[in-house]
C-alpha atoms as a PDB file:
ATOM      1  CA  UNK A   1     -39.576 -17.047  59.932  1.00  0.00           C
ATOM      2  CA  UNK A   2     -37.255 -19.485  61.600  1.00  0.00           C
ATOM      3  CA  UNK A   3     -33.781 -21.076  60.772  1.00  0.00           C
ATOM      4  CA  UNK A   4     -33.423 -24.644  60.437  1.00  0.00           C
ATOM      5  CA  UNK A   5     -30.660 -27.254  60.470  1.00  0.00           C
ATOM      6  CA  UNK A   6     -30.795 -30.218  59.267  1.00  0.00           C
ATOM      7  CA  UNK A   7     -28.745 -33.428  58.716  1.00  0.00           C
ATOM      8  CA  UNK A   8     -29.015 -34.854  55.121  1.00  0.00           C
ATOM      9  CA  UNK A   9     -27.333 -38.243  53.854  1.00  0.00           C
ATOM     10  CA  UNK A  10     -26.738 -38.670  49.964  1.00  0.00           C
ATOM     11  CA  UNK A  11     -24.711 -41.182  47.248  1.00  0.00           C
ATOM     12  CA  UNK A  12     -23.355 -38.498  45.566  1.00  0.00           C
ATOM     13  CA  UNK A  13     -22.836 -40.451  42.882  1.00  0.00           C
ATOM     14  CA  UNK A  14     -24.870 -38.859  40.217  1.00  0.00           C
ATOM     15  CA  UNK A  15     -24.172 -34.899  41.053  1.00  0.00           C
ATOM     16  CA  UNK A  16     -21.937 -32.924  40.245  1.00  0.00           C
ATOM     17  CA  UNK A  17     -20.510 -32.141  43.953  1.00  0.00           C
ATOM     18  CA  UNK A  18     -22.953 -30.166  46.855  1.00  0.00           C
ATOM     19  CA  UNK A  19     -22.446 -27.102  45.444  1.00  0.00           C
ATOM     20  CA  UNK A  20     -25.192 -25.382  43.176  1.00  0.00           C
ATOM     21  CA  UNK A  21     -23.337 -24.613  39.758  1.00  0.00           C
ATOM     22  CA  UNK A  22     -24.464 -23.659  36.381  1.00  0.00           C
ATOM     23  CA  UNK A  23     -26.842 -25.853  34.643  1.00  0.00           C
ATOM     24  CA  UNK A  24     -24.267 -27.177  32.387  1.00  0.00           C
ATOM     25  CA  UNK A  25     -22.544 -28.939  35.082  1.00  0.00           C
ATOM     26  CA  UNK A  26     -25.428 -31.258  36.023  1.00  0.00           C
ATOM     27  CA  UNK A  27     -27.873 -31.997  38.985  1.00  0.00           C
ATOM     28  CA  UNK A  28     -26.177 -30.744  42.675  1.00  0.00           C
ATOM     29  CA  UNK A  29     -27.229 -31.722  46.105  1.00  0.00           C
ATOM     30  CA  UNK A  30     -27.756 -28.453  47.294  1.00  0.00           C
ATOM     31  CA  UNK A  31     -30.130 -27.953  43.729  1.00  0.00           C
ATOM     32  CA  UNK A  32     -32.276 -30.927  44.886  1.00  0.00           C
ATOM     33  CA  UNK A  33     -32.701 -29.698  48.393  1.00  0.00           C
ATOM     34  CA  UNK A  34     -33.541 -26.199  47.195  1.00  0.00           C
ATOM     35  CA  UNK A  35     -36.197 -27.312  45.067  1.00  0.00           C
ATOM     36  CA  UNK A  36     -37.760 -29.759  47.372  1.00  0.00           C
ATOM     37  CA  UNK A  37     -37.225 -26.368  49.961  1.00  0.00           C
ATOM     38  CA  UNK A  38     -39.043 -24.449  47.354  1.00  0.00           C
ATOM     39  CA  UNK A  39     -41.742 -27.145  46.692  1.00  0.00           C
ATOM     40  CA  UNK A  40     -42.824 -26.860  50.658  1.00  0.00           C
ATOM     41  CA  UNK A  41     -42.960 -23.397  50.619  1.00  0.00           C
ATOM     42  CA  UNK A  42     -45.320 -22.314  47.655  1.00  0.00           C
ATOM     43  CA  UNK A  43     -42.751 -22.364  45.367  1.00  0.00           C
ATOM     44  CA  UNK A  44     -40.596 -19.516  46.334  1.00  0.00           C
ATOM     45  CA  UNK A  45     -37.252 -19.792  46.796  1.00  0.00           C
ATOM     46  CA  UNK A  46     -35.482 -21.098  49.666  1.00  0.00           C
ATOM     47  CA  UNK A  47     -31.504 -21.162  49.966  1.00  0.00           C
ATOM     48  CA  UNK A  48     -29.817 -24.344  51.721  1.00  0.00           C
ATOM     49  CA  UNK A  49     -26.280 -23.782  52.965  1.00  0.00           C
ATOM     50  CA  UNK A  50     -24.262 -26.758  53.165  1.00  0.00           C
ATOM     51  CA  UNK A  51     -21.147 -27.261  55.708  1.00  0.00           C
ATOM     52  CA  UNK A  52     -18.762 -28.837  53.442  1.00  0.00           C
ATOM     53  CA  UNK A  53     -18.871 -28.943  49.469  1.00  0.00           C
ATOM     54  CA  UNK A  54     -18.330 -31.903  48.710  1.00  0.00           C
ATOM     55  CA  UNK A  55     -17.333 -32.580  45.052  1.00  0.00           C
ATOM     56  CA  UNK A  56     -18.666 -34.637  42.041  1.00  0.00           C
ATOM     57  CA  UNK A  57     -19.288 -38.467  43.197  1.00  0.00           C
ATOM     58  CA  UNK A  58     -18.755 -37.437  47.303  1.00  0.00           C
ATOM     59  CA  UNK A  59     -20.951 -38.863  49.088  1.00  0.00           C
ATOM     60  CA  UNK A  60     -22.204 -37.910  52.892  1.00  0.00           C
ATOM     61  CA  UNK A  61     -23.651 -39.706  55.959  1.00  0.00           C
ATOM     62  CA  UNK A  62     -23.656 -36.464  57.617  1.00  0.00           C
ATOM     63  CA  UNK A  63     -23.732 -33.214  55.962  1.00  0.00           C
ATOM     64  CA  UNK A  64     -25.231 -30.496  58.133  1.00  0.00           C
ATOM     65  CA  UNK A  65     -27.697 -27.700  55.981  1.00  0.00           C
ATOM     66  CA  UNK A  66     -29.138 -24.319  57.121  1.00  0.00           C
ATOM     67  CA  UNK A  67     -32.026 -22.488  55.763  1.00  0.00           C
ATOM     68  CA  UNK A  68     -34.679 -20.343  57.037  1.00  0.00           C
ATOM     69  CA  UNK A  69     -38.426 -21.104  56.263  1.00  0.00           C
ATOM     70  CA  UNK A  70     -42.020 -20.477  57.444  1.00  0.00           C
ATOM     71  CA  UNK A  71     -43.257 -23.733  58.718  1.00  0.00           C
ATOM     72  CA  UNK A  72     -45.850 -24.026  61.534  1.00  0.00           C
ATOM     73  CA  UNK A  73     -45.908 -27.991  61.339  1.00  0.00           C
ATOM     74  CA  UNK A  74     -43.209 -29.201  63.447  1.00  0.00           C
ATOM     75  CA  UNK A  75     -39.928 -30.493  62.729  1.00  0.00           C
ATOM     76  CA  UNK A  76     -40.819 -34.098  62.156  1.00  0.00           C
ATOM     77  CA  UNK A  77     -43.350 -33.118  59.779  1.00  0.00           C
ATOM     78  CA  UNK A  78     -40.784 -30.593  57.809  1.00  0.00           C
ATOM     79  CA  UNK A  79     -38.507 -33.689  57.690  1.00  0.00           C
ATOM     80  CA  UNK A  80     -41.492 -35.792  55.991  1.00  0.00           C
ATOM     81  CA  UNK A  81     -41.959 -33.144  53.670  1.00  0.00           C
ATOM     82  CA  UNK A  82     -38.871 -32.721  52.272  1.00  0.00           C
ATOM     83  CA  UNK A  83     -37.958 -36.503  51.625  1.00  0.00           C
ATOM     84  CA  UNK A  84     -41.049 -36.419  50.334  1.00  0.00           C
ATOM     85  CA  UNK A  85     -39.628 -33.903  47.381  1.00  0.00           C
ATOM     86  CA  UNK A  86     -36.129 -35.289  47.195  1.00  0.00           C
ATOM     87  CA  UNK A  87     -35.049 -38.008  44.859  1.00  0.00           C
ATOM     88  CA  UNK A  88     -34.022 -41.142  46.427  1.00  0.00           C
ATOM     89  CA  UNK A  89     -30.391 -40.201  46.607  1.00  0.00           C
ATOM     90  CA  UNK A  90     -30.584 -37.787  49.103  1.00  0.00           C
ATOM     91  CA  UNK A  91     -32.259 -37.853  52.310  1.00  0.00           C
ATOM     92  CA  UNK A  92     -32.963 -35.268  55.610  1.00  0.00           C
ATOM     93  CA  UNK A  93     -32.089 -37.857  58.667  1.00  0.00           C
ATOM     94  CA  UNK A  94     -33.078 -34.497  61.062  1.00  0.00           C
ATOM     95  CA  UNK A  95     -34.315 -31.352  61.177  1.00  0.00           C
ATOM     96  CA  UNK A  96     -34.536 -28.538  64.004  1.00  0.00           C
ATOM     97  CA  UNK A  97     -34.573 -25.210  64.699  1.00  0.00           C
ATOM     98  CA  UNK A  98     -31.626 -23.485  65.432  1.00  0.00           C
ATOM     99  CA  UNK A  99     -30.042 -20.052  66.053  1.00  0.00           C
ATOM    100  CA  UNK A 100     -30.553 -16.912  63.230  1.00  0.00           C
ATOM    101  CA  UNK A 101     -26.647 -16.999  63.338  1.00  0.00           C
ATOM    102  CA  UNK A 102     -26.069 -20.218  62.690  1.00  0.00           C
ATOM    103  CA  UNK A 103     -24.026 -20.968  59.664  1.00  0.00           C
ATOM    104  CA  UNK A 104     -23.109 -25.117  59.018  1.00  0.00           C
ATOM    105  CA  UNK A 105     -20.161 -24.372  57.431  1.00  0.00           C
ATOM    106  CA  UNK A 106     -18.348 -21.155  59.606  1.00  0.00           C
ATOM    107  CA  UNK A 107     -19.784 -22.645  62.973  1.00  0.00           C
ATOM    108  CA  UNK A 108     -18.283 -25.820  62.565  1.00  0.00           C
ATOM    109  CA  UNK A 109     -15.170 -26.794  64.884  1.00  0.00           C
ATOM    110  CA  UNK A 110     -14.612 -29.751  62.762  1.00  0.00           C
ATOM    111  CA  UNK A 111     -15.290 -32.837  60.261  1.00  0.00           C
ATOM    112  CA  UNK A 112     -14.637 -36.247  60.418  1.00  0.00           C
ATOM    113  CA  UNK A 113     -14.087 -37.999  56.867  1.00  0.00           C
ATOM    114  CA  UNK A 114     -14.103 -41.778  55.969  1.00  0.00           C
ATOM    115  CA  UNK A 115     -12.484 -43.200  52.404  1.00  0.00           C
ATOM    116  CA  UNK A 116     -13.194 -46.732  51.971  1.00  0.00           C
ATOM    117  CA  UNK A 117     -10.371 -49.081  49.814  1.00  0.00           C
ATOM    118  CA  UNK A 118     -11.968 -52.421  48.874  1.00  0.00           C
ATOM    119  CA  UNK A 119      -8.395 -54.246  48.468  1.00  0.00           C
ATOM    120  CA  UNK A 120      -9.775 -57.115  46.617  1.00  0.00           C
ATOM    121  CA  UNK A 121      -8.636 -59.119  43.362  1.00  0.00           C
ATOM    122  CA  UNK A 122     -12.149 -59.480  41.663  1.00  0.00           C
ATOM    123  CA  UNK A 123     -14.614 -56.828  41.138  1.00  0.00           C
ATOM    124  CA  UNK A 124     -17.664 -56.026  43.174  1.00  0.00           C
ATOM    125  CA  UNK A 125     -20.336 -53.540  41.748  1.00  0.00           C
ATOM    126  CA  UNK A 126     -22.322 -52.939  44.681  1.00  0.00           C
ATOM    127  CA  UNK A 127     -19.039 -52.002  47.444  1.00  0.00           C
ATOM    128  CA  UNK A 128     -17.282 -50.808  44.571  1.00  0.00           C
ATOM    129  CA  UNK A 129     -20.313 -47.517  44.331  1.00  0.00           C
ATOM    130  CA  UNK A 130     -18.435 -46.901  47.724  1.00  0.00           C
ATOM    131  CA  UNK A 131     -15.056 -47.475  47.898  1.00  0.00           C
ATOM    132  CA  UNK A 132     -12.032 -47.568  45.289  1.00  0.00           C
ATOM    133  CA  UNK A 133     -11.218 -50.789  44.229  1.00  0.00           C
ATOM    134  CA  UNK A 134      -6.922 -51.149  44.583  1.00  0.00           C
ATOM    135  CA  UNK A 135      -5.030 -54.610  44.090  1.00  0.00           C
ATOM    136  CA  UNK A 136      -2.495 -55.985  44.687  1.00  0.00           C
ATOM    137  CA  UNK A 137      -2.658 -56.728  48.128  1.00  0.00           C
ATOM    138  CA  UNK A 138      -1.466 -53.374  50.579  1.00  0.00           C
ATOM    139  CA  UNK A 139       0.362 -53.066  53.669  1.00  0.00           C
ATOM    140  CA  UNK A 140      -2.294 -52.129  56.553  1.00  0.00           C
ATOM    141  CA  UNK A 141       0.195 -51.720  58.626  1.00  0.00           C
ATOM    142  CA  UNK A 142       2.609 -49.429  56.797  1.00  0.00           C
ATOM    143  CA  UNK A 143      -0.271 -47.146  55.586  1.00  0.00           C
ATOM    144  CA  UNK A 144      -1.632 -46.637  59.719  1.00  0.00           C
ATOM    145  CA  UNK A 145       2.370 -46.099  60.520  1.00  0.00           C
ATOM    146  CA  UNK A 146       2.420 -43.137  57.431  1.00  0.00           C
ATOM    147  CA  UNK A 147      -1.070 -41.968  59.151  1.00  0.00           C
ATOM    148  CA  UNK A 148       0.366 -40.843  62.087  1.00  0.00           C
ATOM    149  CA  UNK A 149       2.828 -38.308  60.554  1.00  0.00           C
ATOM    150  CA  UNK A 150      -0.686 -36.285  59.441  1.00  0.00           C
ATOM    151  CA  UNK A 151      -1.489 -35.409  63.274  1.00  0.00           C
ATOM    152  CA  UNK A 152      -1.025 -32.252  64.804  1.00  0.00           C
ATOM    153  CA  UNK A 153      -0.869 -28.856  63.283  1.00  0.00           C
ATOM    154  CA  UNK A 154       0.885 -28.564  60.017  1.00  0.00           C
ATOM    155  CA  UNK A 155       1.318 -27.391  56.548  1.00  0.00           C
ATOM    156  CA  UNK A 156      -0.903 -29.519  54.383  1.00  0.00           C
ATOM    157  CA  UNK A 157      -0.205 -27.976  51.384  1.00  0.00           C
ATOM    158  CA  UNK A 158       1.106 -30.883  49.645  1.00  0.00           C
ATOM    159  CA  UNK A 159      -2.300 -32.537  49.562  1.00  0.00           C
ATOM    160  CA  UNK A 160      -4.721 -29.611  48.687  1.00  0.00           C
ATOM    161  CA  UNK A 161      -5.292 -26.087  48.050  1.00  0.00           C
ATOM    162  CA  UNK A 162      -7.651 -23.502  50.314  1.00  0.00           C
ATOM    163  CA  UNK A 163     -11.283 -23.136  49.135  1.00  0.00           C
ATOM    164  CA  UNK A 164     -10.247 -19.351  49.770  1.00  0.00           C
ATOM    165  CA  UNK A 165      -8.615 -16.883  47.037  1.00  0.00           C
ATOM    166  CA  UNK A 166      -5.346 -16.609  49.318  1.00  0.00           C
ATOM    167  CA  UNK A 167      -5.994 -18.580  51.751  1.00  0.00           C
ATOM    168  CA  UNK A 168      -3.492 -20.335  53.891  1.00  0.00           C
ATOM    169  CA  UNK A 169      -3.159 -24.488  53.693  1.00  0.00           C
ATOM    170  CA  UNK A 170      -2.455 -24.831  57.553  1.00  0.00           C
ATOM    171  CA  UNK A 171      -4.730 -27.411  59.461  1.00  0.00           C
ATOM    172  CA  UNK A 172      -5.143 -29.267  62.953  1.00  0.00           C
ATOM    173  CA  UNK A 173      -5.478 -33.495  62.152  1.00  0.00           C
ATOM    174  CA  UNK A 174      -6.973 -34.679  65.025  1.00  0.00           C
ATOM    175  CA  UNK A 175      -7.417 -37.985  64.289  1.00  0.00           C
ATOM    176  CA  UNK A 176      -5.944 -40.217  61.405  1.00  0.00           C
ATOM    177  CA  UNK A 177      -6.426 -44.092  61.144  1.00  0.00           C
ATOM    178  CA  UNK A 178      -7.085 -47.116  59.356  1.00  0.00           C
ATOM    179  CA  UNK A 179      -9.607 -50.111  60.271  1.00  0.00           C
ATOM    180  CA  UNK A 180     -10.925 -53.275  58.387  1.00  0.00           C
ATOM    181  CA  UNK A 181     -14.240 -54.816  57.714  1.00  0.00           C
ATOM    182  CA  UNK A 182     -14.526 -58.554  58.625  1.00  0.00           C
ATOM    183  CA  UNK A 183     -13.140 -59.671  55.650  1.00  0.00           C
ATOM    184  CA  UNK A 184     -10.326 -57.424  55.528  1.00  0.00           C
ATOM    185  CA  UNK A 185     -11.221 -56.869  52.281  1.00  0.00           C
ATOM    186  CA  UNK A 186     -12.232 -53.324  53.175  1.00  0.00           C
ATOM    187  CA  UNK A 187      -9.746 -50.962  54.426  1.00  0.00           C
ATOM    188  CA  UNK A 188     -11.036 -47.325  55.866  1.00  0.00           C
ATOM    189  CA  UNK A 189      -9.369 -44.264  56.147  1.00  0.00           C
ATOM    190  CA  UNK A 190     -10.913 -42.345  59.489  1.00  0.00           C
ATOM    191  CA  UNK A 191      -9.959 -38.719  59.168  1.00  0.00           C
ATOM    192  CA  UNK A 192     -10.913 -35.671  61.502  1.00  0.00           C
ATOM    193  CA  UNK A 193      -9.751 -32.085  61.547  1.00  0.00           C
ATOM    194  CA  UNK A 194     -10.898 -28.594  62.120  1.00  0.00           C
ATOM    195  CA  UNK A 195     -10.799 -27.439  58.418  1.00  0.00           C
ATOM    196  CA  UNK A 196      -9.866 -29.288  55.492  1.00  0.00           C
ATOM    197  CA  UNK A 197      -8.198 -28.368  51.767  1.00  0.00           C
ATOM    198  CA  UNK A 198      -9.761 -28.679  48.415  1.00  0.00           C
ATOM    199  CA  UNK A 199      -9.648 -32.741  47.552  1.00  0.00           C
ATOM    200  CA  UNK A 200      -7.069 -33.030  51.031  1.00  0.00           C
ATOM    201  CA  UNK A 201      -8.538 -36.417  51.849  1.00  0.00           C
ATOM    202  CA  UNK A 202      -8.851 -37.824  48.646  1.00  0.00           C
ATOM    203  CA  UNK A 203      -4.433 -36.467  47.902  1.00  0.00           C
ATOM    204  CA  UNK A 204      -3.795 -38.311  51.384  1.00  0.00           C
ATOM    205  CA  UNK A 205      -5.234 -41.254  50.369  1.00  0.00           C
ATOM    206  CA  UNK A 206      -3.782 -41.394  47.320  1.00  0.00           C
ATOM    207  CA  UNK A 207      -0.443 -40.916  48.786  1.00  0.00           C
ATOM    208  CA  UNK A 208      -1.000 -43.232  51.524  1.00  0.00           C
ATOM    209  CA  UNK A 209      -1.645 -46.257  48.576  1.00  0.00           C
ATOM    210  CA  UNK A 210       1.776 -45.487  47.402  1.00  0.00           C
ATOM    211  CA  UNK A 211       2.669 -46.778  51.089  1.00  0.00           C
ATOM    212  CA  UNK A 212       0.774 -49.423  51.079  1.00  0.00           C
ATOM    213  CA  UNK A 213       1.907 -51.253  47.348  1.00  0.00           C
ATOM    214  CA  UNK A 214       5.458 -50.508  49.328  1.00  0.00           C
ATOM    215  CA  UNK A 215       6.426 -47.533  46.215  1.00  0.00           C
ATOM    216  CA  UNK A 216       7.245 -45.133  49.293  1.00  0.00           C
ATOM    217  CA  UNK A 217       8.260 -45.971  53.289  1.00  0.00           C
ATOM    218  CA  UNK A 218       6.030 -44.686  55.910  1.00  0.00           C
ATOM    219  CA  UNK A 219       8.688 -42.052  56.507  1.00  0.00           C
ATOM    220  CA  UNK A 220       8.904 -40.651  53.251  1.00  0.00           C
ATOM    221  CA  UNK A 221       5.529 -40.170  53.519  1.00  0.00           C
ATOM    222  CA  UNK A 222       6.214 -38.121  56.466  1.00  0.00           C
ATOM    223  CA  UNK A 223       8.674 -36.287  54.294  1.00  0.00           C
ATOM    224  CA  UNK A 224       6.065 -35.150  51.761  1.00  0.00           C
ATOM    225  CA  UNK A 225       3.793 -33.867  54.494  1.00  0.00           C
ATOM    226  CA  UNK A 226       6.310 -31.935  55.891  1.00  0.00           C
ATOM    227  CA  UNK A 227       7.641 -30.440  52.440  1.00  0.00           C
ATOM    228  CA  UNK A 228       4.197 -28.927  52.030  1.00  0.00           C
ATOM    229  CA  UNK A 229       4.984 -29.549  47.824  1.00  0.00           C
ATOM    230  CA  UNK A 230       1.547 -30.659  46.162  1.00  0.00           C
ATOM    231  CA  UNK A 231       3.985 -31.748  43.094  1.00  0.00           C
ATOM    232  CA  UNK A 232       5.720 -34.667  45.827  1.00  0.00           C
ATOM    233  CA  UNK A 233       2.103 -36.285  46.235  1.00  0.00           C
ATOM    234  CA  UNK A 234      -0.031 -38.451  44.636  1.00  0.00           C
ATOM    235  CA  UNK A 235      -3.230 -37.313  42.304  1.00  0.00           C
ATOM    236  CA  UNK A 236      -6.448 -37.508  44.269  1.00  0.00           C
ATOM    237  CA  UNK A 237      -7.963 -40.855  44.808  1.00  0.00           C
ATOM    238  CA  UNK A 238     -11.158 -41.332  42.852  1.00  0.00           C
ATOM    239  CA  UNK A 239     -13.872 -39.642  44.402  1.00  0.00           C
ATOM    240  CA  UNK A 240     -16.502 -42.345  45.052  1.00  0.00           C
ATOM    241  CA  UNK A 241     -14.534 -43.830  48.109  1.00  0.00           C
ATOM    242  CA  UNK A 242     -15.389 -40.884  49.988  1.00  0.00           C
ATOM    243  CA  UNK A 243     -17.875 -39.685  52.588  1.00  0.00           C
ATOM    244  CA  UNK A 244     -18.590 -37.182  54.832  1.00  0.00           C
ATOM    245  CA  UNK A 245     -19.263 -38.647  57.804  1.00  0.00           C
ATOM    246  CA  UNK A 246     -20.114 -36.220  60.949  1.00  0.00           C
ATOM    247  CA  UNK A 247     -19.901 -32.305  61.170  1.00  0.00           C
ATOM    248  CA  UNK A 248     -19.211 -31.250  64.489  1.00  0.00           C
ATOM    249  CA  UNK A 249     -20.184 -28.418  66.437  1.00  0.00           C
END
């Protein structure tokens, strides 16, 4: 018996987050990788533990999973196998053996988040699977000036809540900034920190839009990070604009 990590990539569109819930909820990542786990290995049971938990309509470029299986084939062939058994939403880029203690989510020293705006006037279906569709037009410039209060180590409770009972909302933003496609049609949000809150990311951005259609300056922004009040910031922006990019280790 060995443990494995892996590196999967999904449009999250159609589950109901990572997380494995009760039936009622609908289809999870984590269910569709435990299943195609279970398919590989004579159909016994096989648990996948994600690094982040990513809610309904996240999507990931990088999730990390852990599980440990019997498999004499090779790691190239366990990675055939299992996209082999998963639906076309969800795909294992990697797979390797790893450490018995390795955990994805309590080993991690950090995660690195992209939420993608598509500040356009007219609809598009196929970017709009990715990215939250805002108009009027926003102030780039404004919103990467209000990005800069987020860095350091601070108080983020005005954008999220632990994913512990009790937990404390203090986190270290290393890195917090915005870039366009060619177009400029499509703004991203590049995030990184050690840890983040429940729906943090999506709460930023939504604040961060209220800087950009000018309803707040950049420094009131700053103002609401500091006040560490969730009732100062915006709701969460929809969940389809966002992806989990990179775990890191």
């Amino acid at each position: 018996m060995a443990r494995y990590k892996a590196v999967v990539e999904y449009d999250g569109t159609d589950y109901a987050g990572f997380q494995r819930q009760i039936p009622e909820a609908g289809p999870t990542v984590q269910g569709e990788l435990e299943s195609a786990l279970a398919a590989i290995n004579g159909g016994v049971a096989v648990t996948a533990h994600g690094a982040g938990r990513t809610d309904t309509g996240v999507h990931a470029a990088g999730q990390v999973i852990a599980f440990d299986l019997q498999w004499a084939h090779g790691t190239d062939a366990l990675t055939r196998a299992l996209n082999a058994n998963l639906p076309r939403t969800i795909a294992v880029k990697s797979a390797a053996e790893c450490a018995a203690g390795f955990h994805p989510r309590f080993s991690a020293k950090g995660r690195r988040y992209r939420y993608a705006i598509l500040n356009a006037p007219a609809r598009s279906p196929l970017r709009e699977r990715f990215a939250w569709r805002v108009w009027p037009l926003l102030d780039a410039r404004a919103m990467a000036e209000a990005s800069q209060y987020l860095m350091g180590r601070k108080d983020f409770g005005a954008f999220g809540s632990s994913p512990e009972p009790g937990g404390h909302t203090v986190r270290e933003v290393r890195e917090a900034r915005w870039d366009a496609d060619d177009d400029n049609a499509m703004l991203n949000f590049h995030i990184e920190a050690d840890a983040f809150l429940r729906r943090m990311v999506r709460s930023i951005v939504g604040t961060l839009k209220w800087v950009g259609a000018g309803e707040i300056a950049p420094d009131a922004f700053g103002d609401i990070v500091a006040s560490a009040d969730r009732s100062r910031a915006a709701a969460p922006a929809p969940p389809n604009g966002l992806c989990l990019v990179e775990v890191l280790y």
